[in-house]
N, C-alpha and C. Protein backbone atom coordinates (compact mmCIF):
# COMPACT_ATOMS: atom_id res chain seq x y z
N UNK A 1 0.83 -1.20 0.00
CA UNK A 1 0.00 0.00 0.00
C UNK A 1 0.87 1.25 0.00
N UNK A 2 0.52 2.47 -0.52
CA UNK A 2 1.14 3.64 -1.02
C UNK A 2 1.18 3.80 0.65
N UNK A 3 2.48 4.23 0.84
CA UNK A 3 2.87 4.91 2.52
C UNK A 3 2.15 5.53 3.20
N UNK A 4 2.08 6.77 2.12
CA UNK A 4 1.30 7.57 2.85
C UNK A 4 0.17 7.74 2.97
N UNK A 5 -0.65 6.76 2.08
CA UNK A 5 -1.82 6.51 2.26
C UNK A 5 -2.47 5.73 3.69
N UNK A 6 -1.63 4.93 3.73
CA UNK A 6 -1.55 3.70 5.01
C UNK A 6 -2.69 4.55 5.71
N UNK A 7 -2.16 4.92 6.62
CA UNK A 7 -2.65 6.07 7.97
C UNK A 7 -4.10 6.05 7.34
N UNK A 8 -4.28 6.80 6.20
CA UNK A 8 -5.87 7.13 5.76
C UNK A 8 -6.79 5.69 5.78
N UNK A 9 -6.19 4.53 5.27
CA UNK A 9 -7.05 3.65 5.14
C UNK A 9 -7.23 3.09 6.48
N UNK A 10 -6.31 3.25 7.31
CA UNK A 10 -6.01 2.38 8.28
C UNK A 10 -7.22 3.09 9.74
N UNK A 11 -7.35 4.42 9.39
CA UNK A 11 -7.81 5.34 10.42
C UNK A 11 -9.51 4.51 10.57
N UNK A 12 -10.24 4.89 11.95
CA UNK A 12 -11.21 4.45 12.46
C UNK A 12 -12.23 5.76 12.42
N UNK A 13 -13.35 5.25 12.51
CA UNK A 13 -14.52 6.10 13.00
C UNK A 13 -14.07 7.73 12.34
N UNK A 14 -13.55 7.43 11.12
CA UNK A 14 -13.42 8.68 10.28
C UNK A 14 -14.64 9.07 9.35
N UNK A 15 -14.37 10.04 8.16
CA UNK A 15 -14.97 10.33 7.03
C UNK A 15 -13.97 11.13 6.03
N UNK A 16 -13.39 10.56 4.94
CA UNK A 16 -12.44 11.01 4.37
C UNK A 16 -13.25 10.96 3.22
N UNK A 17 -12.68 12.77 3.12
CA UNK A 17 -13.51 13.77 1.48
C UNK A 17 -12.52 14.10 0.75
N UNK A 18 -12.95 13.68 -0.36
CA UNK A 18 -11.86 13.83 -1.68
C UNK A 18 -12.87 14.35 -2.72
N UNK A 19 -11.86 15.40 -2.91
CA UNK A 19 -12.52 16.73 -3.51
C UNK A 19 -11.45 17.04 -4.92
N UNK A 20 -11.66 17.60 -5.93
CA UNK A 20 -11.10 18.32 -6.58
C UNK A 20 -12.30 18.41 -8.12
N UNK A 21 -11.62 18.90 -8.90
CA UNK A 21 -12.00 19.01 -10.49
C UNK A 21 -12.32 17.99 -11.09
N UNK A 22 -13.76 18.21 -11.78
CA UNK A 22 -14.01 16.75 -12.86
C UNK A 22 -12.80 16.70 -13.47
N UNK A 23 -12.89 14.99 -13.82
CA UNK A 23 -11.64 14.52 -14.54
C UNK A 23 -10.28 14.08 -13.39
N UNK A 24 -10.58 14.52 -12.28
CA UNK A 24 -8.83 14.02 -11.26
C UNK A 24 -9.31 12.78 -10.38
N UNK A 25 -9.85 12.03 -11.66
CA UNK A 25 -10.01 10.03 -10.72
C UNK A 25 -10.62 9.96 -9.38
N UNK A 26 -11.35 11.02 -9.30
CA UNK A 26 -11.77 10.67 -7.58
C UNK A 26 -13.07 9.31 -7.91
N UNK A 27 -13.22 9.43 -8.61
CA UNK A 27 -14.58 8.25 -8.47
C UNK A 27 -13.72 6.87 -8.90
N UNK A 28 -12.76 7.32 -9.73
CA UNK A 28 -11.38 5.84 -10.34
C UNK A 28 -10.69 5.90 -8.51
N UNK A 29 -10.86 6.19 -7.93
CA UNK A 29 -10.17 5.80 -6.39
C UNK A 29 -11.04 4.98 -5.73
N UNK A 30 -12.64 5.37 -6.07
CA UNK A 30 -13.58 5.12 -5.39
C UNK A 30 -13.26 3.56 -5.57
N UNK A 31 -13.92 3.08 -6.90
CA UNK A 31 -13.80 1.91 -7.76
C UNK A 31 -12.82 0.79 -7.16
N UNK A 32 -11.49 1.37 -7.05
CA UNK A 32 -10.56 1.01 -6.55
C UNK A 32 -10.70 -0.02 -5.54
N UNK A 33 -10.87 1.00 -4.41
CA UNK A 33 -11.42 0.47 -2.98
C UNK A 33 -12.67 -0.64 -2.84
N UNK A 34 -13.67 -0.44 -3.64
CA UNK A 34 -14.22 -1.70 -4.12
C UNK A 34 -13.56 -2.85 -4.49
N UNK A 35 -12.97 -2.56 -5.45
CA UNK A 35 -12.32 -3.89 -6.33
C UNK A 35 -11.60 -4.74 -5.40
N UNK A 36 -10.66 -3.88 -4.34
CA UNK A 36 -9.96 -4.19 -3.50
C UNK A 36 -10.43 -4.98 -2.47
N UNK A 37 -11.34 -4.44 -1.98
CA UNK A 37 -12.15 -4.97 -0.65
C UNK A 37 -13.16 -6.19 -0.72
N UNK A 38 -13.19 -6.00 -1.77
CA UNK A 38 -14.36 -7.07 -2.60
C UNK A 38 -13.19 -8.59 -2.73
N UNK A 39 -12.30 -8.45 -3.32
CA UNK A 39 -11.04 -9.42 -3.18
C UNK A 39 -10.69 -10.07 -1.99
N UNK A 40 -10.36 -8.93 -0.68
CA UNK A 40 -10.15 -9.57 0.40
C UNK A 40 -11.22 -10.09 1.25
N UNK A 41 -12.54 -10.01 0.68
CA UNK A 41 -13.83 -10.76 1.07
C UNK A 41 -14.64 -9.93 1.99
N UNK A 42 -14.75 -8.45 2.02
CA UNK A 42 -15.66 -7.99 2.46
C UNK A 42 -17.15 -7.98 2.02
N UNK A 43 -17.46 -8.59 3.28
CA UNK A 43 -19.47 -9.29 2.65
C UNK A 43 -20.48 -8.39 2.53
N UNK A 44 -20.53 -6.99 2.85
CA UNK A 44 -21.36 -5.68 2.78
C UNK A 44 -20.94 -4.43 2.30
N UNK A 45 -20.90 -4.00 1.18
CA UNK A 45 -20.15 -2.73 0.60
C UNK A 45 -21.12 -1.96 -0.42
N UNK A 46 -21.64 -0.73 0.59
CA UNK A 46 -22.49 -0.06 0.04
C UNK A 46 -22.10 1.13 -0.58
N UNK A 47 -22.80 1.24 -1.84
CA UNK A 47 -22.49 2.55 -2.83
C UNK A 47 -23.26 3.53 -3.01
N UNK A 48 -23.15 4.82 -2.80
CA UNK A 48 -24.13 5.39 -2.88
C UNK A 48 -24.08 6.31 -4.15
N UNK A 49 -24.16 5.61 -5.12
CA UNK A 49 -24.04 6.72 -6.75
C UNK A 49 -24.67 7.72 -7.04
N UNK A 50 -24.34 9.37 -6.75
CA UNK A 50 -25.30 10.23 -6.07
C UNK A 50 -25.46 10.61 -7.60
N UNK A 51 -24.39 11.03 -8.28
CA UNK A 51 -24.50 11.26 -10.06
C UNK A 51 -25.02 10.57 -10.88
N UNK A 52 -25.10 9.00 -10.76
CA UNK A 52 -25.46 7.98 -11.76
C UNK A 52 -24.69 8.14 -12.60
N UNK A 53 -23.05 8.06 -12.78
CA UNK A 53 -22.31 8.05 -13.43
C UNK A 53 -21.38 7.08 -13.22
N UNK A 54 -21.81 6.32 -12.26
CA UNK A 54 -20.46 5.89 -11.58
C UNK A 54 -19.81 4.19 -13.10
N UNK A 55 -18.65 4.13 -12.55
CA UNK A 55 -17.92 3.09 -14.19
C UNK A 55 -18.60 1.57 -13.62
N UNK A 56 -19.39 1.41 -13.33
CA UNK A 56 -19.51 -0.22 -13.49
C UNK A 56 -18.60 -1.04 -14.39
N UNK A 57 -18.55 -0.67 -15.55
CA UNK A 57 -17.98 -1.53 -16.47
C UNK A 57 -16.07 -2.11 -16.02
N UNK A 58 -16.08 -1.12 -14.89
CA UNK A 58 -14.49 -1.46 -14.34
C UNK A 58 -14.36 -2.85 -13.46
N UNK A 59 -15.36 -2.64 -13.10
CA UNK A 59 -15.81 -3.81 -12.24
C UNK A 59 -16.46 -5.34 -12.43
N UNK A 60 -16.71 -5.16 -14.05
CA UNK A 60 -16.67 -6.40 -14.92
C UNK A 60 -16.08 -7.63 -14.64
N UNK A 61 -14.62 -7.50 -14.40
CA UNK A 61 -13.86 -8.58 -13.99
C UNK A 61 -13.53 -9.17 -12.99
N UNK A 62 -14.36 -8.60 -12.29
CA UNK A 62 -15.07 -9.41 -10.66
C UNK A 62 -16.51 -9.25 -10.65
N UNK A 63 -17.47 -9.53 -11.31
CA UNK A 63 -18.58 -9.56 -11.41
C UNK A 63 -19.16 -10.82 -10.54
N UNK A 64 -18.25 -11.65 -10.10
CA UNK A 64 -19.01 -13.01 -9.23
C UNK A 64 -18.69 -12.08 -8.08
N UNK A 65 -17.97 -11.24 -7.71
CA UNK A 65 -18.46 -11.00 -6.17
C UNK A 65 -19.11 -9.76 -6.09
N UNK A 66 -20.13 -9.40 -7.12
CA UNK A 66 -20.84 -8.28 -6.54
C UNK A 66 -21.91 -8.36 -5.94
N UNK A 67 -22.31 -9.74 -5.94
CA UNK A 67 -23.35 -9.91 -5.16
C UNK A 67 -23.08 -9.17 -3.92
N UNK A 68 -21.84 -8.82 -3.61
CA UNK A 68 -21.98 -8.23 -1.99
C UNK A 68 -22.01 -6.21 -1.87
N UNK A 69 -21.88 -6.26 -3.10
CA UNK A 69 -21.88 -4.78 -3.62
C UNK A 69 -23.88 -4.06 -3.70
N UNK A 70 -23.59 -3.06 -2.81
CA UNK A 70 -25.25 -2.84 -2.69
C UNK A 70 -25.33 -1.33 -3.18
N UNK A 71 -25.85 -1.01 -4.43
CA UNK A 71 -25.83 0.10 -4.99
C UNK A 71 -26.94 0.78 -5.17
N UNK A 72 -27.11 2.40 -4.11
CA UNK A 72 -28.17 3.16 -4.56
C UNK A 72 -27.91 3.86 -5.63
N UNK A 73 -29.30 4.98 -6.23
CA UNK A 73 -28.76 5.61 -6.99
C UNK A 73 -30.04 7.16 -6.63
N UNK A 74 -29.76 7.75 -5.76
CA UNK A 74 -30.49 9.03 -5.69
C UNK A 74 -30.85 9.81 -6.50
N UNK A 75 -32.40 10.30 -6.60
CA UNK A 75 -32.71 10.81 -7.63
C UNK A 75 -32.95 12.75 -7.44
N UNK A 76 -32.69 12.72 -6.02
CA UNK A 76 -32.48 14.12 -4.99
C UNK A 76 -32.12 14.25 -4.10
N UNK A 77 -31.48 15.47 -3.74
CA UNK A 77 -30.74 15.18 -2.48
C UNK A 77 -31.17 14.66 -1.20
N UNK A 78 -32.83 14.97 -1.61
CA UNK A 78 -33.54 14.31 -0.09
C UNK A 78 -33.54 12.93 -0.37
N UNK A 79 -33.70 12.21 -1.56
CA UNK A 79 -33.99 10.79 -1.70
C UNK A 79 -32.37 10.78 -1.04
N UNK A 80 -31.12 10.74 -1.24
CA UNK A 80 -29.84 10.33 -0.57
C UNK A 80 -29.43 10.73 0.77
N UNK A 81 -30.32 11.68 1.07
CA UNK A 81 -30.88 11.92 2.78
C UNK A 81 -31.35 11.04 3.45
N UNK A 82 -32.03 10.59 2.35
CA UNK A 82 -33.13 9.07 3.20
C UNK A 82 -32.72 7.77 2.82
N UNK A 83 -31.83 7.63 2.07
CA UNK A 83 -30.80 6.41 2.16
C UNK A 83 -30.22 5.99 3.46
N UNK A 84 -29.30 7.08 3.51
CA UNK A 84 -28.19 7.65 4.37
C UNK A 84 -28.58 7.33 5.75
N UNK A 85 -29.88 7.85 5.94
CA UNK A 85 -30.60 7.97 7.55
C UNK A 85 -31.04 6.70 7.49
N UNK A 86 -31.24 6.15 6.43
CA UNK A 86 -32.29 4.62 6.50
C UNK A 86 -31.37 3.61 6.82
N UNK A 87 -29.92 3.77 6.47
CA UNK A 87 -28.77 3.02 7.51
C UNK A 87 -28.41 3.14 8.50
N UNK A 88 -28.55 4.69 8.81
CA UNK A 88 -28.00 4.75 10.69
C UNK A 88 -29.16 4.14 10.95
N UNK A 89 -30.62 4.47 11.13
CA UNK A 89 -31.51 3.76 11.51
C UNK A 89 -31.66 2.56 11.79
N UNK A 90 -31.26 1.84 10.89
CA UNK A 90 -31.30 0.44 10.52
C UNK A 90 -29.92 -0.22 11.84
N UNK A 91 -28.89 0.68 11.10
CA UNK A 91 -27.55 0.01 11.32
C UNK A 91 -27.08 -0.97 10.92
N UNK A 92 -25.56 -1.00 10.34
CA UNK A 92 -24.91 -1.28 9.69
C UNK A 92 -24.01 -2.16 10.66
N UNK A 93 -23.66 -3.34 10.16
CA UNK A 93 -22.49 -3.98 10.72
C UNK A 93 -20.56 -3.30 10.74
N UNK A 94 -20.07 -3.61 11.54
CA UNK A 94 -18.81 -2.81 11.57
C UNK A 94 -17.62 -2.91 11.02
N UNK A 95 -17.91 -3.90 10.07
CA UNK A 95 -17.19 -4.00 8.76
C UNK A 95 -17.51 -3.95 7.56
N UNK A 96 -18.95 -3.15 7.57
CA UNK A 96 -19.19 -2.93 6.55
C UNK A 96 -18.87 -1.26 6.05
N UNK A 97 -18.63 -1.64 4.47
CA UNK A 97 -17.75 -0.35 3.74
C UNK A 97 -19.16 0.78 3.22
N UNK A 98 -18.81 1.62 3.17
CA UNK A 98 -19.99 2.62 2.85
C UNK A 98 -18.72 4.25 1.73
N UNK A 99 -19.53 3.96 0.68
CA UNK A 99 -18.93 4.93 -0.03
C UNK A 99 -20.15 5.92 -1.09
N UNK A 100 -19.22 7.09 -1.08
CA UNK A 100 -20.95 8.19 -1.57
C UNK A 100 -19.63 8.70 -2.76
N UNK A 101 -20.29 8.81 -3.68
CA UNK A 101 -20.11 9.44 -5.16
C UNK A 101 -20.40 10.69 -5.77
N UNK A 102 -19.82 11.86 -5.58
CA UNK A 102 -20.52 12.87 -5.96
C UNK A 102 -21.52 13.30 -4.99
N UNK A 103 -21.43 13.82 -3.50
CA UNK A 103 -22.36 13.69 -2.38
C UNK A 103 -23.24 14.61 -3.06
N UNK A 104 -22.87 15.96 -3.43
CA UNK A 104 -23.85 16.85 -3.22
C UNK A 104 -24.48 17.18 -5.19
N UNK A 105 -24.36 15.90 -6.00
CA UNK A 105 -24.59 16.52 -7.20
C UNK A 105 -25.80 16.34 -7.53
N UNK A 106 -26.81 16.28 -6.62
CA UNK A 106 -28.54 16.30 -7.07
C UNK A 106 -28.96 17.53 -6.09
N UNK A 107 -28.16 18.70 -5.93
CA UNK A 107 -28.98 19.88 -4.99
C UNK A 107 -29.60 20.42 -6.01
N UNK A 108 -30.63 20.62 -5.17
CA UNK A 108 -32.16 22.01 -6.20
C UNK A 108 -31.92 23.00 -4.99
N UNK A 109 -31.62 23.96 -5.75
CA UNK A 109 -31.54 25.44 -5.10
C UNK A 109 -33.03 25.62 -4.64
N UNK A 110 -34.03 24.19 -4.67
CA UNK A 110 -35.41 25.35 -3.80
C UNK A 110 -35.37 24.19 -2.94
N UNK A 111 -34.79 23.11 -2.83
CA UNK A 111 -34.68 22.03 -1.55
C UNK A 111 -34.20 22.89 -0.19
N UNK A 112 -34.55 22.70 1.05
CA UNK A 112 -34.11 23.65 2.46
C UNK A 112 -33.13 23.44 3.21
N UNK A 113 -31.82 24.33 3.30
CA UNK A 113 -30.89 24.38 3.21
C UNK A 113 -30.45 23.14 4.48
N UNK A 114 -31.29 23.18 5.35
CA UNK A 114 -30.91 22.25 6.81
C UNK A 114 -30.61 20.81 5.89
N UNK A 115 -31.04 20.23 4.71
CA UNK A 115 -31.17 18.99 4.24
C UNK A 115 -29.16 18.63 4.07
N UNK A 116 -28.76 19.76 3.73
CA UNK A 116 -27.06 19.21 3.34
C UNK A 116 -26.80 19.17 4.88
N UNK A 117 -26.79 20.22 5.66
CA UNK A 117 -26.34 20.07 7.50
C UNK A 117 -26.56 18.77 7.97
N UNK A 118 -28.11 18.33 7.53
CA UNK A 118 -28.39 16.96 8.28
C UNK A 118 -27.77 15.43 7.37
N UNK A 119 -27.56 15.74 6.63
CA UNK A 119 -26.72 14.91 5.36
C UNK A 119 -25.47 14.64 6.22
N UNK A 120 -24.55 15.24 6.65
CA UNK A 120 -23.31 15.31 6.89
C UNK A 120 -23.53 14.72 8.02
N UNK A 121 -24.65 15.08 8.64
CA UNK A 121 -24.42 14.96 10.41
C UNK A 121 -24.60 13.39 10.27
N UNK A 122 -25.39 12.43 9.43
CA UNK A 122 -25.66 11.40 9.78
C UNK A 122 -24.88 10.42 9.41
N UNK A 123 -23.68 10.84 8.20
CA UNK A 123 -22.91 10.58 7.84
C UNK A 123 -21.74 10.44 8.81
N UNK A 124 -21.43 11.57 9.76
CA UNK A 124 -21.15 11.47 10.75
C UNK A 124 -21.07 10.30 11.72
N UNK A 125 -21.93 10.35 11.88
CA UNK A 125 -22.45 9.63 12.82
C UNK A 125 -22.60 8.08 12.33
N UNK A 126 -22.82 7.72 11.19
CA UNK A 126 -23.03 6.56 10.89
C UNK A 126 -20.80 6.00 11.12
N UNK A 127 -20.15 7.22 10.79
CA UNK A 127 -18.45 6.59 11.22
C UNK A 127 -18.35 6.23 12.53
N UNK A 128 -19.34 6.65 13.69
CA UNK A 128 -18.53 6.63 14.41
C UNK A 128 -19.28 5.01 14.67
N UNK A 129 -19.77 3.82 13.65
CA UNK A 129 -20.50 2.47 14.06
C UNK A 129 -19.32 2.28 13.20
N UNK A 130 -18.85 2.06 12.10
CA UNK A 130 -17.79 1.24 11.31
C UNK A 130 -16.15 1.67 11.47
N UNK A 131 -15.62 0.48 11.20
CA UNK A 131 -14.31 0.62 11.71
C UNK A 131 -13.48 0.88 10.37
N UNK A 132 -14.00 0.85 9.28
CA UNK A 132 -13.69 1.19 7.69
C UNK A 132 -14.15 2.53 7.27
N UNK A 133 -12.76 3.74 7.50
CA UNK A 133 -13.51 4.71 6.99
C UNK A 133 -14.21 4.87 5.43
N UNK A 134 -15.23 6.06 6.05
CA UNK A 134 -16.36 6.45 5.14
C UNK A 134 -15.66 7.29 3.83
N UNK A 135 -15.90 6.77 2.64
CA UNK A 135 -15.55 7.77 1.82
C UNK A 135 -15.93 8.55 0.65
N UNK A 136 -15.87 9.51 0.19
CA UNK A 136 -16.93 10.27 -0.31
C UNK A 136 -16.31 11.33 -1.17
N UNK A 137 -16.70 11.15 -2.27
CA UNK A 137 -16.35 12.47 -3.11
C UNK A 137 -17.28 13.45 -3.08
N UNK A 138 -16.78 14.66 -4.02
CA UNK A 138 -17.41 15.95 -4.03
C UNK A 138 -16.70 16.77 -4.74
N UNK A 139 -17.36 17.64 -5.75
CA UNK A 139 -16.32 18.58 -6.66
C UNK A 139 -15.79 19.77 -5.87
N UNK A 140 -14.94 20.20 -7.00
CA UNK A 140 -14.13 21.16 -6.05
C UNK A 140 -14.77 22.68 -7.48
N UNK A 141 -14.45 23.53 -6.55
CA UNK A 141 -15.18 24.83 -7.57
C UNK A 141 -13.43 26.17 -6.97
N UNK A 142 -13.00 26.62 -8.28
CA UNK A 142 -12.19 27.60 -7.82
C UNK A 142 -12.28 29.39 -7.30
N UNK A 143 -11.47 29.35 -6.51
CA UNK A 143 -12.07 30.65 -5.59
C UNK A 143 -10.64 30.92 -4.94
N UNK A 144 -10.00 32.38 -5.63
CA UNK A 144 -8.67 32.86 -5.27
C UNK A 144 -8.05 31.93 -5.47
N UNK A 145 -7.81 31.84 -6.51
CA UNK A 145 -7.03 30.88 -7.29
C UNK A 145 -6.49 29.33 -6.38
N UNK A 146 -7.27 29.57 -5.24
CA UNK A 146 -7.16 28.06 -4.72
C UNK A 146 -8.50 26.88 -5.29
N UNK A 147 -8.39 25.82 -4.96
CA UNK A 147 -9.93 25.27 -5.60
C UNK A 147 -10.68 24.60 -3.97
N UNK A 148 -11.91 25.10 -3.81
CA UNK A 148 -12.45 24.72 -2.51
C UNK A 148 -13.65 23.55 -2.62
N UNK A 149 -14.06 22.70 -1.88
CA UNK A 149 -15.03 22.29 -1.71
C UNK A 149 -16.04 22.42 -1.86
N UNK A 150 -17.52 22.02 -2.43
CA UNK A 150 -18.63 22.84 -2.65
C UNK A 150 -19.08 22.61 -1.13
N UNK A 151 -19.58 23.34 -0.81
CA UNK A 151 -20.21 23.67 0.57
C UNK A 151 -19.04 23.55 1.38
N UNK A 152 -17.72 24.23 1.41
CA UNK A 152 -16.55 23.99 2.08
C UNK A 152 -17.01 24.41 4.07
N UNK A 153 -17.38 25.09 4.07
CA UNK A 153 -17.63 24.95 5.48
C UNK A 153 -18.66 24.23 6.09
N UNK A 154 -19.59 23.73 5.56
CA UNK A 154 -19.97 22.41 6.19
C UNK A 154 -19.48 21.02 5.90
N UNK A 155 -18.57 21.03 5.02
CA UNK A 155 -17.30 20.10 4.84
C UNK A 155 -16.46 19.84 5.94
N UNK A 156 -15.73 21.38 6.32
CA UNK A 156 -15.21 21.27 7.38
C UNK A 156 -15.50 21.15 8.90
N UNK A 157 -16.74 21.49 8.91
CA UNK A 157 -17.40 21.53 10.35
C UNK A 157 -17.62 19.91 10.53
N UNK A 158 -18.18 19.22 9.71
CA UNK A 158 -18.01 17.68 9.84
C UNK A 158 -17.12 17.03 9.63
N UNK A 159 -15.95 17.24 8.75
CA UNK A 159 -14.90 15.94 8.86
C UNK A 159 -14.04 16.78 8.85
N UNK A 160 -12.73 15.87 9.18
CA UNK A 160 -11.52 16.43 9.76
C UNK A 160 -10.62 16.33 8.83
N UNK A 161 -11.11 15.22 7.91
CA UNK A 161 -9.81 14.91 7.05
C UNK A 161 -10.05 14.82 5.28
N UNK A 162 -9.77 15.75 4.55
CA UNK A 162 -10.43 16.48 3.23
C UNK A 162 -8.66 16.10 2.63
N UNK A 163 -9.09 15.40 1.08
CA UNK A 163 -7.92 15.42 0.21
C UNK A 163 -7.90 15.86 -1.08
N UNK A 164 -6.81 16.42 -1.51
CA UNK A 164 -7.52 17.13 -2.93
C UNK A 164 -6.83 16.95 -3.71
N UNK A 165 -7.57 16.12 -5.04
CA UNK A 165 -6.89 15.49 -6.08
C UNK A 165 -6.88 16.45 -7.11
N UNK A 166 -5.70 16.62 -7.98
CA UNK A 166 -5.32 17.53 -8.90
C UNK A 166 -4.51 16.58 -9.98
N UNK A 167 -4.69 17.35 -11.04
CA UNK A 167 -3.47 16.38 -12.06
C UNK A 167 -1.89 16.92 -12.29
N UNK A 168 -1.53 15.69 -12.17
CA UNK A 168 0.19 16.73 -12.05
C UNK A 168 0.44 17.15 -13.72
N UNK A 169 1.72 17.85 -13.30
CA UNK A 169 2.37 17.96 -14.92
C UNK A 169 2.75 17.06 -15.64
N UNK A 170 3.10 15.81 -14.68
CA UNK A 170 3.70 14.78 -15.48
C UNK A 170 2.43 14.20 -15.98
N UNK A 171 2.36 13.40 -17.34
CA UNK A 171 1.22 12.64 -17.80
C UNK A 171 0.80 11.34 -16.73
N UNK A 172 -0.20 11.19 -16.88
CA UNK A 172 -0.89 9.61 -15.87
C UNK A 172 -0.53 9.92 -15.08
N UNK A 173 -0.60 11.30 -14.09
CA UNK A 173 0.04 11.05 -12.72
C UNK A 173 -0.93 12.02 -11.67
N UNK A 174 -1.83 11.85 -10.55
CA UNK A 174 -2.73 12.47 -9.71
C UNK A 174 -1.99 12.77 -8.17
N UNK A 175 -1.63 13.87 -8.21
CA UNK A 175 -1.22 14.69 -7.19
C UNK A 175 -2.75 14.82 -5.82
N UNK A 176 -2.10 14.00 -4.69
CA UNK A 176 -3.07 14.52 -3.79
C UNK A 176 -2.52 15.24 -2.78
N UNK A 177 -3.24 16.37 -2.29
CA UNK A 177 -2.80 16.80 -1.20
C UNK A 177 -4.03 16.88 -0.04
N UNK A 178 -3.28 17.40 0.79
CA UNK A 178 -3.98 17.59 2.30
C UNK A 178 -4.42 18.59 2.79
N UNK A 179 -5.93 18.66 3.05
CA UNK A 179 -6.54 20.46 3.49
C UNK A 179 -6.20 20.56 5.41
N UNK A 180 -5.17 21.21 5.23
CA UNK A 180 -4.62 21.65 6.67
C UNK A 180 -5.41 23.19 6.99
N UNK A 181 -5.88 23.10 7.65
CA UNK A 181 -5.95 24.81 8.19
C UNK A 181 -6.48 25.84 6.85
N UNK A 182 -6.90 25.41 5.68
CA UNK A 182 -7.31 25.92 4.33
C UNK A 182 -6.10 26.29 3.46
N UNK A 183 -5.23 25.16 3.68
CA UNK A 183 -3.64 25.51 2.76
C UNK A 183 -3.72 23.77 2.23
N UNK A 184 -3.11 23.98 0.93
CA UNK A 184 -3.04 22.41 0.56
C UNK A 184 -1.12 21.76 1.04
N UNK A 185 -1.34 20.92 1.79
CA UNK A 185 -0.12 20.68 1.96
C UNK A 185 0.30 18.95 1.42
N UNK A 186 1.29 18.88 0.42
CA UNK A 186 1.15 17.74 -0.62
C UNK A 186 1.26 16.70 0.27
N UNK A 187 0.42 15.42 -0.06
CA UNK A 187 0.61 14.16 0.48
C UNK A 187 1.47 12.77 -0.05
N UNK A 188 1.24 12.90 -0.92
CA UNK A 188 1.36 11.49 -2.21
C UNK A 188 0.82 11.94 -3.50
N UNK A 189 1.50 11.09 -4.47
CA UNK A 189 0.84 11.35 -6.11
C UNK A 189 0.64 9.56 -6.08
N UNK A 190 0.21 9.61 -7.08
CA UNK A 190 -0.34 7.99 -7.78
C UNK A 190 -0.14 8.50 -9.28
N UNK A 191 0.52 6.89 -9.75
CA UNK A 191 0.55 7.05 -11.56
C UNK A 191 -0.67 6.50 -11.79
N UNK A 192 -1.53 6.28 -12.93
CA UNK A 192 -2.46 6.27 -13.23
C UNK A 192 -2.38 5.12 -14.31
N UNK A 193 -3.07 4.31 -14.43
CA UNK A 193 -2.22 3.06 -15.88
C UNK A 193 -3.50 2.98 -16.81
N UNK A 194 -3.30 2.54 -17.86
CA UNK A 194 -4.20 2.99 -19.54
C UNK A 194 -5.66 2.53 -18.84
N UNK A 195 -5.94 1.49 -17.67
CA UNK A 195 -7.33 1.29 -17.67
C UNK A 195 -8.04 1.92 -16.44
N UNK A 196 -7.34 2.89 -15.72
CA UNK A 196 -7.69 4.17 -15.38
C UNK A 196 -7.28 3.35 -13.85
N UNK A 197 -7.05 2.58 -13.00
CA UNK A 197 -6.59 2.60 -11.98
C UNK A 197 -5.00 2.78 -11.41
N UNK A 198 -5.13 2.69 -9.97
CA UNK A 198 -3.69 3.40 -9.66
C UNK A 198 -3.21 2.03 -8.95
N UNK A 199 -2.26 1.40 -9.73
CA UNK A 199 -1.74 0.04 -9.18
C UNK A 199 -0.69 0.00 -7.97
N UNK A 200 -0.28 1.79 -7.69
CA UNK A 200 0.47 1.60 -6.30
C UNK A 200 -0.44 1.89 -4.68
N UNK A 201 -1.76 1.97 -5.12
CA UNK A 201 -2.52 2.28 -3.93
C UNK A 201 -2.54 0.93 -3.30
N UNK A 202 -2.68 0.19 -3.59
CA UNK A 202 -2.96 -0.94 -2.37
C UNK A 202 -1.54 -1.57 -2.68
């Protein structure tokens, strides 16, 4: 596993947000972690495809174990509100994986604003039952020539630990860094190989 990644995968009762620009593999990371986890025999791994974009077709070549792969697909932000809550509710076993795709890309500017606050909070809260952090993309939008989070301060008021994927200069290669204090401070890059995954992450 990439070094410096270790720590991130390894961490408990988290929620790790990976943010940047369409096009910088955050959903090819997502995939990843599936493919991966699905291999070492995790029996519950829920998806929450908030875009309906997500690559199935990557996942072709393990198609006998998706039976354990449980995929929503929200059609508003309240329908992925009521996913979300319909698992803490329920509750989830503590090895089971939970990953969100594009959290916030079904908002209607006339939906009420408390719906993203309570989104996060339950999300929240659903880390602190699994011992596999939660992980979750979200685009990034630029502002003073840095690029921020969409809804960056209720980003930050709920999770602690935000990474932001960018493309380097070199070709096939995704620069991530680390949102410290609202400064990006670099973490790790990953090369990228022709069928879009990063073969030094695990």
């Amino acid at each position: 596993m990439n070094q410096e990644l270790s720590p991130i995968f390894q961490a408990k009762n988290k929620v790790i947000h990976i943010f940047g620009l369409p096009g910088t593999y955050k959903t090819a990371f997502l995939v990843q972690i599936i493919w991966q986890k699905l291999k070492e025999g995790i029996d519950q791994i829920f998806l929450v495809d908030a875009s309906g974009n997500f690559p199935y077709v990557k996942l072709k070549p393990i198609e006998d174990l998706l039976s354990n792969l449980i995929v929503f697909q929200p059609k508003s932000l309240k329908e992925e509100v009521l996913i979300i809550d319909d698992l803490e509710i329920k509750g989830v076993a503590d090895k089971t994986i939970l990953l969100i795709d594009d959290i916030f890309h079904r908002i209607n500017p006339e939906e009420e604003n408390h719906l993203e606050s309570y989104l996060l909070a339950i999300i929240q809260a659903l880390s602190q039952r699994i011992i596999f952090p939660i992980f979750l993309t979200n685009q990034g939008r630029g502002f003073e020539n840095r690029i921020h989070p969409l809804r960056a301060t209720l980003m930050t008021r709920y999770f602690d630990t935000h990474l932001f994927f960018q493309k380097s200069t070199r070709k096939n290669v995704i620069q991530i860094m680390k949102l410290i204090n609202d400064r990006h401070e670099f973490l790790t890059e990953l090369q990228v190989d022709p069928s879009g995954f990063f073969p030094d992450m695990f």
